[in-house]
PDB file of N, CA and C in Angstrom:
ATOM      1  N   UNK A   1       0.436   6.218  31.660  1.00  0.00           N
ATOM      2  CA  UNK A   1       0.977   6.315  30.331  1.00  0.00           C
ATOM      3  C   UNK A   1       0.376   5.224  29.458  1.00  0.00           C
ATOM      4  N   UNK A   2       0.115   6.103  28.357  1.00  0.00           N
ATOM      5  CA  UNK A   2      -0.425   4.841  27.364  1.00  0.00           C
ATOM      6  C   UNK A   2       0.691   4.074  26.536  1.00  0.00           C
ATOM      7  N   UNK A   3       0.227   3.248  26.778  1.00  0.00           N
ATOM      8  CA  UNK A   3       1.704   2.114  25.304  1.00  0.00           C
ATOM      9  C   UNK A   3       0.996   2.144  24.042  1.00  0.00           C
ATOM     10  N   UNK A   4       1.574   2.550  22.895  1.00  0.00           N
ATOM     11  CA  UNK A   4       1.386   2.641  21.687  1.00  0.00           C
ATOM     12  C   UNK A   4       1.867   1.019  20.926  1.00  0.00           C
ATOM     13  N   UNK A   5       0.827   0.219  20.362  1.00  0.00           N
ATOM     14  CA  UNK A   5       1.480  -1.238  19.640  1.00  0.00           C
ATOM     15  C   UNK A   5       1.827  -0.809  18.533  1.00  0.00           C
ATOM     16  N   UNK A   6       2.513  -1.634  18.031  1.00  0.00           N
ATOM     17  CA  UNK A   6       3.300  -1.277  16.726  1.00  0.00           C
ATOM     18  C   UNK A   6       2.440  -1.357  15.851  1.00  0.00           C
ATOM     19  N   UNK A   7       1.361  -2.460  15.709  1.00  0.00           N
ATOM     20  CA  UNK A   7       0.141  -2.634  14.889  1.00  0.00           C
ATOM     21  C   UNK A   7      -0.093  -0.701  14.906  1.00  0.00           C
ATOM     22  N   UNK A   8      -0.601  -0.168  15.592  1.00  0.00           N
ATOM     23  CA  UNK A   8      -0.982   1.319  15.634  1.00  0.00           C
ATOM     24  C   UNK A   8       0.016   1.853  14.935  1.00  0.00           C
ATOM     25  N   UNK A   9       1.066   2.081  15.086  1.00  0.00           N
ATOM     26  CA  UNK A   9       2.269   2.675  14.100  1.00  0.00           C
ATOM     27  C   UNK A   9       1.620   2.513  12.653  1.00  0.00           C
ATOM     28  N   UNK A  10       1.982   1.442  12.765  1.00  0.00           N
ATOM     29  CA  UNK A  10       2.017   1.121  11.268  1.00  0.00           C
ATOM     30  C   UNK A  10       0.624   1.486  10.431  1.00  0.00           C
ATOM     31  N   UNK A  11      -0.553   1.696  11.094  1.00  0.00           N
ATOM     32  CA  UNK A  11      -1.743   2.030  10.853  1.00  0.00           C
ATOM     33  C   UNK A  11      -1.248   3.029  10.321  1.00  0.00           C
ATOM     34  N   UNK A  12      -1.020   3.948  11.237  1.00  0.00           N
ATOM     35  CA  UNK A  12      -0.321   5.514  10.892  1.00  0.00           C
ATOM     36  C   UNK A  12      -0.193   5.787   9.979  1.00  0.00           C
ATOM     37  N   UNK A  13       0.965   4.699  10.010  1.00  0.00           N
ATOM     38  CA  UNK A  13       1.820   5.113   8.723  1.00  0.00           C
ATOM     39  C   UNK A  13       1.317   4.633   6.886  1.00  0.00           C
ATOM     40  N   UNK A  14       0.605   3.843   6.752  1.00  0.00           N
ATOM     41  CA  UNK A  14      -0.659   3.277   5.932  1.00  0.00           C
ATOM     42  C   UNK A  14      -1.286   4.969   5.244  1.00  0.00           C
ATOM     43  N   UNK A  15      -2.185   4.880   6.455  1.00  0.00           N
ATOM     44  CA  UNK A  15      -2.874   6.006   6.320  1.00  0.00           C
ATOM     45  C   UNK A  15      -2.051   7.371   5.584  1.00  0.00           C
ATOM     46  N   UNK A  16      -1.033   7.745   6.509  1.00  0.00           N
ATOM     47  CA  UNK A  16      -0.128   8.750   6.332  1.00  0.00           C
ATOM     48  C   UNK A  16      -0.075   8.420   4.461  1.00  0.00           C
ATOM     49  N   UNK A  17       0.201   7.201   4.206  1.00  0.00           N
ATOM     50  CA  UNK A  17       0.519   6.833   2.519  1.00  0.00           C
ATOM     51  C   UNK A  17      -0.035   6.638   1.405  1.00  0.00           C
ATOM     52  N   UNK A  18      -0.988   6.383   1.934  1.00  0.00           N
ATOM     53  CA  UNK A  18      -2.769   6.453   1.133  1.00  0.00           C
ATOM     54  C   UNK A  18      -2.867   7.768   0.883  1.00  0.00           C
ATOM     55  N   UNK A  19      -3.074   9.033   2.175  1.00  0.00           N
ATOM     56  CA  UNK A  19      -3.200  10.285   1.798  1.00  0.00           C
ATOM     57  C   UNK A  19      -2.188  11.172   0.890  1.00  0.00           C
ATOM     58  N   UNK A  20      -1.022  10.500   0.646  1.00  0.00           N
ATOM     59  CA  UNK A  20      -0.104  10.576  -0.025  1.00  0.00           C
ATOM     60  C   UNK A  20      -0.400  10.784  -1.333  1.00  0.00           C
ATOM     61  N   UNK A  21      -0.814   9.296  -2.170  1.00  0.00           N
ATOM     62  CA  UNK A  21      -1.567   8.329  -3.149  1.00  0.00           C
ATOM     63  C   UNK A  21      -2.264   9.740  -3.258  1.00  0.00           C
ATOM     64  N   UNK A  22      -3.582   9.766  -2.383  1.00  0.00           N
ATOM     65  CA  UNK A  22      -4.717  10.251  -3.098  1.00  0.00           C
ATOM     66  C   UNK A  22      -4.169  11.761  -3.441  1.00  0.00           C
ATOM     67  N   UNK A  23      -3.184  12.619  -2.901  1.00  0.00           N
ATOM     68  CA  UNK A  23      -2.696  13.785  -2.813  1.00  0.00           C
ATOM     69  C   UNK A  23      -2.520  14.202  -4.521  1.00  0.00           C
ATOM     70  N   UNK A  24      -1.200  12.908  -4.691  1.00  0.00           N
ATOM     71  CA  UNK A  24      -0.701  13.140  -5.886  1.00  0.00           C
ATOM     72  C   UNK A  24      -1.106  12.461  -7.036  1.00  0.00           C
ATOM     73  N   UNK A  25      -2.720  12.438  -6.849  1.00  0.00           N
ATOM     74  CA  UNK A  25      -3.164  11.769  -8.335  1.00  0.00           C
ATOM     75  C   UNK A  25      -4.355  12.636  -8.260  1.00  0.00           C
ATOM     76  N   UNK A  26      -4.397  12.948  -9.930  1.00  0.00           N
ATOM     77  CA  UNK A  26      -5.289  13.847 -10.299  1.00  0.00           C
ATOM     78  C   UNK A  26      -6.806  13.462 -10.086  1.00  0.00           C
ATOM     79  N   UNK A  27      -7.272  11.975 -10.393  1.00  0.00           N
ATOM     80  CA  UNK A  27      -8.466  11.513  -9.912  1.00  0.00           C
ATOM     81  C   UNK A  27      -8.166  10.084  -8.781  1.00  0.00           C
ATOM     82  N   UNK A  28      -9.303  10.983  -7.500  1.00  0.00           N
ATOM     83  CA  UNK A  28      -9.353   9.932  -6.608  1.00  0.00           C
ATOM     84  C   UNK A  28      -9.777   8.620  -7.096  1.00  0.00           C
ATOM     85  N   UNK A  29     -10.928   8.276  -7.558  1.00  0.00           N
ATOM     86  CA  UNK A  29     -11.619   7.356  -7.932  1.00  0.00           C
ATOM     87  C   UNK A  29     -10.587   6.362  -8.886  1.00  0.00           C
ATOM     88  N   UNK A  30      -9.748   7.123  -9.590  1.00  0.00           N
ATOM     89  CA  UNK A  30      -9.064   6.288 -10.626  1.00  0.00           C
ATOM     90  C   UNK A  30      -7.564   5.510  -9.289  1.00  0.00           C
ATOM     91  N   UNK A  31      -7.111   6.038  -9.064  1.00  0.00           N
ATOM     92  CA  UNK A  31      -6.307   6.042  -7.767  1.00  0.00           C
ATOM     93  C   UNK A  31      -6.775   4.762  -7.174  1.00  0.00           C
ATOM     94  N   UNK A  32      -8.033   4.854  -6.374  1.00  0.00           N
ATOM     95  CA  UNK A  32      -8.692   3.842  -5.630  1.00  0.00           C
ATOM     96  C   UNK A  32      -8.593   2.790  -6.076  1.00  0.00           C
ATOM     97  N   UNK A  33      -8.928   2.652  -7.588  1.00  0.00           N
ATOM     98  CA  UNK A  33      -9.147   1.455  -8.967  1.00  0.00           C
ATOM     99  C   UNK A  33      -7.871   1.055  -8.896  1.00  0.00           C
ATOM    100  N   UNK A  34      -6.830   1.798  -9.067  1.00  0.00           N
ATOM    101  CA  UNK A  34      -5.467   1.278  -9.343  1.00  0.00           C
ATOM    102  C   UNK A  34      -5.108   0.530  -8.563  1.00  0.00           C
ATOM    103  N   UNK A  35      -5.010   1.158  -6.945  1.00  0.00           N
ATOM    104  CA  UNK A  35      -4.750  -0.040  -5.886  1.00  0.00           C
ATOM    105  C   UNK A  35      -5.654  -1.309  -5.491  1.00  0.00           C
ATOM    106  N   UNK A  36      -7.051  -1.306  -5.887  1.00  0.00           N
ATOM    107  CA  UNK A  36      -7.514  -2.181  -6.108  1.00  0.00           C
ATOM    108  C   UNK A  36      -7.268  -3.419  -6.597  1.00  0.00           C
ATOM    109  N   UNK A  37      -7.069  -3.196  -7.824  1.00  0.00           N
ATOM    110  CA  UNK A  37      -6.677  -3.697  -8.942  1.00  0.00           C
ATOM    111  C   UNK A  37      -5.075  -4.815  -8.921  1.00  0.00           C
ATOM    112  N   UNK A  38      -4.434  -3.674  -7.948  1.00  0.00           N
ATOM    113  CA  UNK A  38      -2.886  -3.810  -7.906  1.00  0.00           C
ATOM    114  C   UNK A  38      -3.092  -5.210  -6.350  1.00  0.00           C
ATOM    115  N   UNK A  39      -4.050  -4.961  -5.860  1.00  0.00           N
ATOM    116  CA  UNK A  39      -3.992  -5.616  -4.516  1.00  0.00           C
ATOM    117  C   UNK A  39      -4.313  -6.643  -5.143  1.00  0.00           C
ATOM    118  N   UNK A  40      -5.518  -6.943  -5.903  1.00  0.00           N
ATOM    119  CA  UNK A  40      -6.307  -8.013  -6.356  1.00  0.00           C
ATOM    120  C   UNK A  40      -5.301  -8.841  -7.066  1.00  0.00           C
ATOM    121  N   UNK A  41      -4.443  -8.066  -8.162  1.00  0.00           N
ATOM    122  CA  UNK A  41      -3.615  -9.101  -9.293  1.00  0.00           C
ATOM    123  C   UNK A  41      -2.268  -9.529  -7.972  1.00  0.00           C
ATOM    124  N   UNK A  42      -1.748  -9.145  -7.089  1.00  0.00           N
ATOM    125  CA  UNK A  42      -0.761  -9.608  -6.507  1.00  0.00           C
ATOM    126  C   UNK A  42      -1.233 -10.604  -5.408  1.00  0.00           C
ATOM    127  N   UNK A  43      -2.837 -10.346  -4.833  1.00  0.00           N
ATOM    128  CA  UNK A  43      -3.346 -11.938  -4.283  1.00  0.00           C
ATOM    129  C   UNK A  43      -3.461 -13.058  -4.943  1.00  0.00           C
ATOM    130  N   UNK A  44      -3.442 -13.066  -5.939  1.00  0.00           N
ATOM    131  CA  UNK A  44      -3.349 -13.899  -6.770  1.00  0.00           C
ATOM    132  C   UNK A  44      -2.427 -14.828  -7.395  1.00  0.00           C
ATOM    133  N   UNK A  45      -1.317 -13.766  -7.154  1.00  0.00           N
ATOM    134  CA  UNK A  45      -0.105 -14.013  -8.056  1.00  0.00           C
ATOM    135  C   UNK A  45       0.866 -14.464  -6.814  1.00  0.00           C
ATOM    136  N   UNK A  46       0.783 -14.114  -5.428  1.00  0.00           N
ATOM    137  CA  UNK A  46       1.215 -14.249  -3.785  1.00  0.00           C
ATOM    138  C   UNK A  46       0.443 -15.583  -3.330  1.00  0.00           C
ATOM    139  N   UNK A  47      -0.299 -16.041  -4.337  1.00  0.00           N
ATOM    140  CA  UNK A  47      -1.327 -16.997  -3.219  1.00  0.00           C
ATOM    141  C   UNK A  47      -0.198 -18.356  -2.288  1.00  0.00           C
ATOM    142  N   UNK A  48       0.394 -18.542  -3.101  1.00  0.00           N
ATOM    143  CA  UNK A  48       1.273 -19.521  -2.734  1.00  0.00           C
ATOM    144  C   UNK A  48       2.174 -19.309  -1.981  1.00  0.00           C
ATOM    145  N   UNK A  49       2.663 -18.051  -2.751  1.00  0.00           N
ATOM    146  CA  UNK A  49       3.590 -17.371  -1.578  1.00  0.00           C
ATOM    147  C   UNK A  49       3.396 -16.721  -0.387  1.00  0.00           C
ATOM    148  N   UNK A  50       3.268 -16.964   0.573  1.00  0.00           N
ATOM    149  CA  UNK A  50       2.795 -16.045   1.944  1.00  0.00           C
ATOM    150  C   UNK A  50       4.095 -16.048   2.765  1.00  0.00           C
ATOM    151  N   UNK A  51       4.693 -14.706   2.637  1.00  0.00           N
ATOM    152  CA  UNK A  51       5.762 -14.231   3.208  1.00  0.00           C
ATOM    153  C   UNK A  51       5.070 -13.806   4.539  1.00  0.00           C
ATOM    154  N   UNK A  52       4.160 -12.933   4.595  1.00  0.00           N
ATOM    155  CA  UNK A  52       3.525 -12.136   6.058  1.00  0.00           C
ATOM    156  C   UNK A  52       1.881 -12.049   5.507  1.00  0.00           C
ATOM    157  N   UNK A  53       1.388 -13.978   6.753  1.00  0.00           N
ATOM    158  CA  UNK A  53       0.236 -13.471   6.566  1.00  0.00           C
ATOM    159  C   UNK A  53      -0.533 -12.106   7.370  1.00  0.00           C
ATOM    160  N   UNK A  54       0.060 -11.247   8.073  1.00  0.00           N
ATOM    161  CA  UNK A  54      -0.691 -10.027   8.817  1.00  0.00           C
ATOM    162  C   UNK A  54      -0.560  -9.275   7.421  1.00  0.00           C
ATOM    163  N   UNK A  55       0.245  -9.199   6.252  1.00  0.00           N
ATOM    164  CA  UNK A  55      -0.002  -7.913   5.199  1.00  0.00           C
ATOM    165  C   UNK A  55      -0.745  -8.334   4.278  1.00  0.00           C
ATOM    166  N   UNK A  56      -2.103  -7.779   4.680  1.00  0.00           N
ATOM    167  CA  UNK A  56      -2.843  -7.522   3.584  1.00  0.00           C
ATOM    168  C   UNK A  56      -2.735  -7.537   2.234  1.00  0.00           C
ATOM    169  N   UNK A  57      -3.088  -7.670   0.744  1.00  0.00           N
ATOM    170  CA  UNK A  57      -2.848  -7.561  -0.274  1.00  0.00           C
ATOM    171  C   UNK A  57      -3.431  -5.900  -0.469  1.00  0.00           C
ATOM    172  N   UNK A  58      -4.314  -5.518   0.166  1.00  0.00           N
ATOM    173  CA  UNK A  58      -4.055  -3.912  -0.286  1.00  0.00           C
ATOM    174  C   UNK A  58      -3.345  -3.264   0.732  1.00  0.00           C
ATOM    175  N   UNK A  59      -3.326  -3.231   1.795  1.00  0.00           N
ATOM    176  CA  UNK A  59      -2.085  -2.476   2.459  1.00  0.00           C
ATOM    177  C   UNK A  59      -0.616  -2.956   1.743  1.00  0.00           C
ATOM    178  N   UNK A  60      -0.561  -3.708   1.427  1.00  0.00           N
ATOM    179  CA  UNK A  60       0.770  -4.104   0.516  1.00  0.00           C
ATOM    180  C   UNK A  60       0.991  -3.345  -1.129  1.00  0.00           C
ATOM    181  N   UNK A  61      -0.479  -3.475  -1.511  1.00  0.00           N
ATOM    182  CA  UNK A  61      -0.508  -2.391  -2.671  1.00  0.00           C
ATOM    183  C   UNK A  61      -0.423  -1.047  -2.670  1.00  0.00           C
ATOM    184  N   UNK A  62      -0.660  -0.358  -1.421  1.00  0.00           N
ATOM    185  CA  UNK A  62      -0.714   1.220  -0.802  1.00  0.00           C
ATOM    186  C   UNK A  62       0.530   1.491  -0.599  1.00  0.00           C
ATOM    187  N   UNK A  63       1.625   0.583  -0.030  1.00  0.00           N
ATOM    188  CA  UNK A  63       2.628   0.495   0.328  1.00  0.00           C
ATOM    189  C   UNK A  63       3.814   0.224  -0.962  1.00  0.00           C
ATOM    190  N   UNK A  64       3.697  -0.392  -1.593  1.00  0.00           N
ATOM    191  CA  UNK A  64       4.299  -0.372  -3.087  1.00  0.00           C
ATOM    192  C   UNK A  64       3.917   1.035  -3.686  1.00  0.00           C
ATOM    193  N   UNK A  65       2.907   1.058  -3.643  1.00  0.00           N
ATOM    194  CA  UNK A  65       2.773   2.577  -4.669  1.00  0.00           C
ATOM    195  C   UNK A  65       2.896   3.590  -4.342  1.00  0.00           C
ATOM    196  N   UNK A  66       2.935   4.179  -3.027  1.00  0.00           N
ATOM    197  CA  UNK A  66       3.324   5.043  -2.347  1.00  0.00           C
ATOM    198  C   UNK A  66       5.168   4.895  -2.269  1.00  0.00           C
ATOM    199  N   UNK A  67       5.480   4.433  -2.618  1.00  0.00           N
ATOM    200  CA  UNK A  67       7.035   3.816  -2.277  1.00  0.00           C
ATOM    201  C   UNK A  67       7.452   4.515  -3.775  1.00  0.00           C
ATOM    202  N   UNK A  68       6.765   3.930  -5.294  1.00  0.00           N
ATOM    203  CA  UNK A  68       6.598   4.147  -6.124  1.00  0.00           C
ATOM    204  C   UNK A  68       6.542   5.288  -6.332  1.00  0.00           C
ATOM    205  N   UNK A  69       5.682   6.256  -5.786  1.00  0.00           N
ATOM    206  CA  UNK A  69       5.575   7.488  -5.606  1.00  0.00           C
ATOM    207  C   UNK A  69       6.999   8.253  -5.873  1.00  0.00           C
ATOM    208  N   UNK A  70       7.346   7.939  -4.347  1.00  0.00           N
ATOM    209  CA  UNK A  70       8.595   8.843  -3.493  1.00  0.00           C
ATOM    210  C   UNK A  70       9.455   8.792  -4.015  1.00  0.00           C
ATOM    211  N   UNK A  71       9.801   6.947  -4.672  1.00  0.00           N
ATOM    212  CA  UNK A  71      11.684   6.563  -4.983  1.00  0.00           C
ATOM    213  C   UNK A  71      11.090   6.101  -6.854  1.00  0.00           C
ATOM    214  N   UNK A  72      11.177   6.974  -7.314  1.00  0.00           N
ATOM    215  CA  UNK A  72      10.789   6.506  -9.230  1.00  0.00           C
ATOM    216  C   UNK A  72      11.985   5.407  -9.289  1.00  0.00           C
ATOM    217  N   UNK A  73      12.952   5.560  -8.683  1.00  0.00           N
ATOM    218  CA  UNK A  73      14.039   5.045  -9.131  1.00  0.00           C
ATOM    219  C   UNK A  73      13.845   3.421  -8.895  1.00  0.00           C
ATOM    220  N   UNK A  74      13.188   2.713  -8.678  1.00  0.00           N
ATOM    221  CA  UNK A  74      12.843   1.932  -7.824  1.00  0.00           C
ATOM    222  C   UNK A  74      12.048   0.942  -9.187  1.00  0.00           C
ATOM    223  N   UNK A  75      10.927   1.966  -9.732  1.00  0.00           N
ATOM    224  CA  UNK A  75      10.375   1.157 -10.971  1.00  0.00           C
ATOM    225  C   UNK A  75      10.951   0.665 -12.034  1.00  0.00           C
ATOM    226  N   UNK A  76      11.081  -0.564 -12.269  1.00  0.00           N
ATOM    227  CA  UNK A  76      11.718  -1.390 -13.322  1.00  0.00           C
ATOM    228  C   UNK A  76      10.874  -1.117 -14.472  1.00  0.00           C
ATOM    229  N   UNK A  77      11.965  -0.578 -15.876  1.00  0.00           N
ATOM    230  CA  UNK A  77      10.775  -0.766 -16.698  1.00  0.00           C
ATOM    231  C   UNK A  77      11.703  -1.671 -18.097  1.00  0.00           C
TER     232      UNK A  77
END
């Protein structure tokens, strides 16, 4: 039997949320830019703060916006 690490889960589940992202936006390329963008301004703005250095600033941005996606209710405006 193989053991599955949680690191692998969570890959999964990344992926699973990205394809999400790219599903429900009309242009990929613009999509890509956004989380880019979104990863880049929150490394920046996180530098000091390091809650979990294993999360990435764009898996953290894939993960916000995909979240964003699902729960609108969620965005402060």
């Amino acid at each position: 039997m193989l053991k599955r690490s949680k690191f692998e889960t969570t890959q999964t589940q990344i992926m699973h949320r990205a394809e999400e992202l790219i599903g429900a936006a009309s242009n990929r390329y613009r999509i890509t830019v956004q989380v880019a963008n979104r990863a880049k301004r929150r490394r920046y703005e996180d530098f000091d703060n390091i809650d979990d250095p294993m999360m990435k600033p764009v898996i953290r941005a894939i993960i916000e916006m995909s979240d964003e996606l699902t729960q609108p209710e969620i965005i402060g405006e």
